[in-house]
Protein backbone atom coordinates (compact mmCIF):
# COMPACT_ATOMS: atom_id res chain seq x y z
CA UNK A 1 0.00 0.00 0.00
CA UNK A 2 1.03 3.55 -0.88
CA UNK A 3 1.50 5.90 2.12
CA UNK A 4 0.74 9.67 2.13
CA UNK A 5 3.10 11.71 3.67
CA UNK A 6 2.07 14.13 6.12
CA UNK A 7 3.32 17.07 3.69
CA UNK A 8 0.79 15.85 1.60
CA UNK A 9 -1.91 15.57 3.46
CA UNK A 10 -1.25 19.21 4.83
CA UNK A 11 -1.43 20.46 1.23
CA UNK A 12 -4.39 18.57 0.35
CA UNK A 13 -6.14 19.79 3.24
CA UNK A 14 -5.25 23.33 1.75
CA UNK A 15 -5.96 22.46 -1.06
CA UNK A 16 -9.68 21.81 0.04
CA UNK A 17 -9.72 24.87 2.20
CA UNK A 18 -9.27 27.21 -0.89
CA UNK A 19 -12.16 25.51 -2.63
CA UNK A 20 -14.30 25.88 -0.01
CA UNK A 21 -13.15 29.37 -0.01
CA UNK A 22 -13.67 29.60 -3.30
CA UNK A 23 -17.28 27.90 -3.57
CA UNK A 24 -18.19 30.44 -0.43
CA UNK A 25 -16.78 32.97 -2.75
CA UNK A 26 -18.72 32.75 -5.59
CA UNK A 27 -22.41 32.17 -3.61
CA UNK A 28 -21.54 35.77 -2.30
CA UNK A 29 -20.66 37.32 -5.23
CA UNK A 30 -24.51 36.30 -6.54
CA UNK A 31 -25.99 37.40 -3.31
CA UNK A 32 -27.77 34.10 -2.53
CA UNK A 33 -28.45 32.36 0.44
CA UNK A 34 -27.93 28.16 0.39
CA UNK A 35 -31.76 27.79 -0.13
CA UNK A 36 -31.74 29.36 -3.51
CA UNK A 37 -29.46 26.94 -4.71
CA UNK A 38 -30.92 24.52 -3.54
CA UNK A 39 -33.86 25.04 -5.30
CA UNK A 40 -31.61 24.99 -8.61
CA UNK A 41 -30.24 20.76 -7.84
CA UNK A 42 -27.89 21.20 -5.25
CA UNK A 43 -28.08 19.96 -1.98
CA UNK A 44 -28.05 21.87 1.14
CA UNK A 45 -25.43 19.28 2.78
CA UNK A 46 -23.33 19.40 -0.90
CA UNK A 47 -22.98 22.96 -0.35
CA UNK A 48 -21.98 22.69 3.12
CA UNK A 49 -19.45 19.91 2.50
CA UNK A 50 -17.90 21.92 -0.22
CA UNK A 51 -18.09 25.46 1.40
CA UNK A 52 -16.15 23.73 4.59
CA UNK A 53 -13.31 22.45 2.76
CA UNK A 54 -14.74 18.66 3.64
CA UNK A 55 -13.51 16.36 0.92
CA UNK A 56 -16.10 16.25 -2.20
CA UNK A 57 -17.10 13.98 -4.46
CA UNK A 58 -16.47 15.27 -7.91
CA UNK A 59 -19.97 14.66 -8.59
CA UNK A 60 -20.81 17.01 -6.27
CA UNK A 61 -18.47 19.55 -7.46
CA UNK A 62 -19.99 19.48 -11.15
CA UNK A 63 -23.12 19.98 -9.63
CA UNK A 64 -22.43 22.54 -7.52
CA UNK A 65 -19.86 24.51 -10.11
CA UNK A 66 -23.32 24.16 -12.95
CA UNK A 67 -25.78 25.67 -10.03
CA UNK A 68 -23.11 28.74 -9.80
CA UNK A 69 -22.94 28.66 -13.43
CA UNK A 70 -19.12 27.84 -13.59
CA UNK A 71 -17.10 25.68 -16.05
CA UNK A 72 -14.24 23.05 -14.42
CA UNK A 73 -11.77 24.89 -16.49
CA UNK A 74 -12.89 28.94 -15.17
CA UNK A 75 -12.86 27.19 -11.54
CA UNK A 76 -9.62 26.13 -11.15
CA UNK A 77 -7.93 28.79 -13.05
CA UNK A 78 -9.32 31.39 -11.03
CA UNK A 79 -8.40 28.98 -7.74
CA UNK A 80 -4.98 29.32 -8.71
């Protein structure tokens, strides 16, 4: 089995951090609350998990990124 070092997992966990950031980020910029989005297909608890930094599925992020009307590509580049 592979192990992870602990560098790693500290800049995964940042990693995750700065797209929660980021997912927080764009909800405020469109002035909506977690309901409203909800009511477009995403879940209240996908939102939270993403918005925390908690480890996504990428499922989740797709769904999430098309709700905020983002493309994968436009997300990450403006992550970076």
């Amino acid at each position: 089995m592979i192990e992870v070092s602990e560098e790693a997992k500290n800049s995964n966990s940042q990693r995750l951090e700065a797209i929660g950031n980021m997912l927080k980020e764009m909800r405020f910029s469109e002035g909506r609350n977690q309901d409203e989005f909800v009511e477009w297909g995403a879940s209240r608890r996908q939102i939270q998990r993403g918005e925390h930094g908690l480890n996504l599925r990428l499922t989740s992020l797709f769904n999430l990124l098309d709700c905020y009307g983002y493309s994968l590509h436009k997300f990450f580049e403006d992550l970076e």
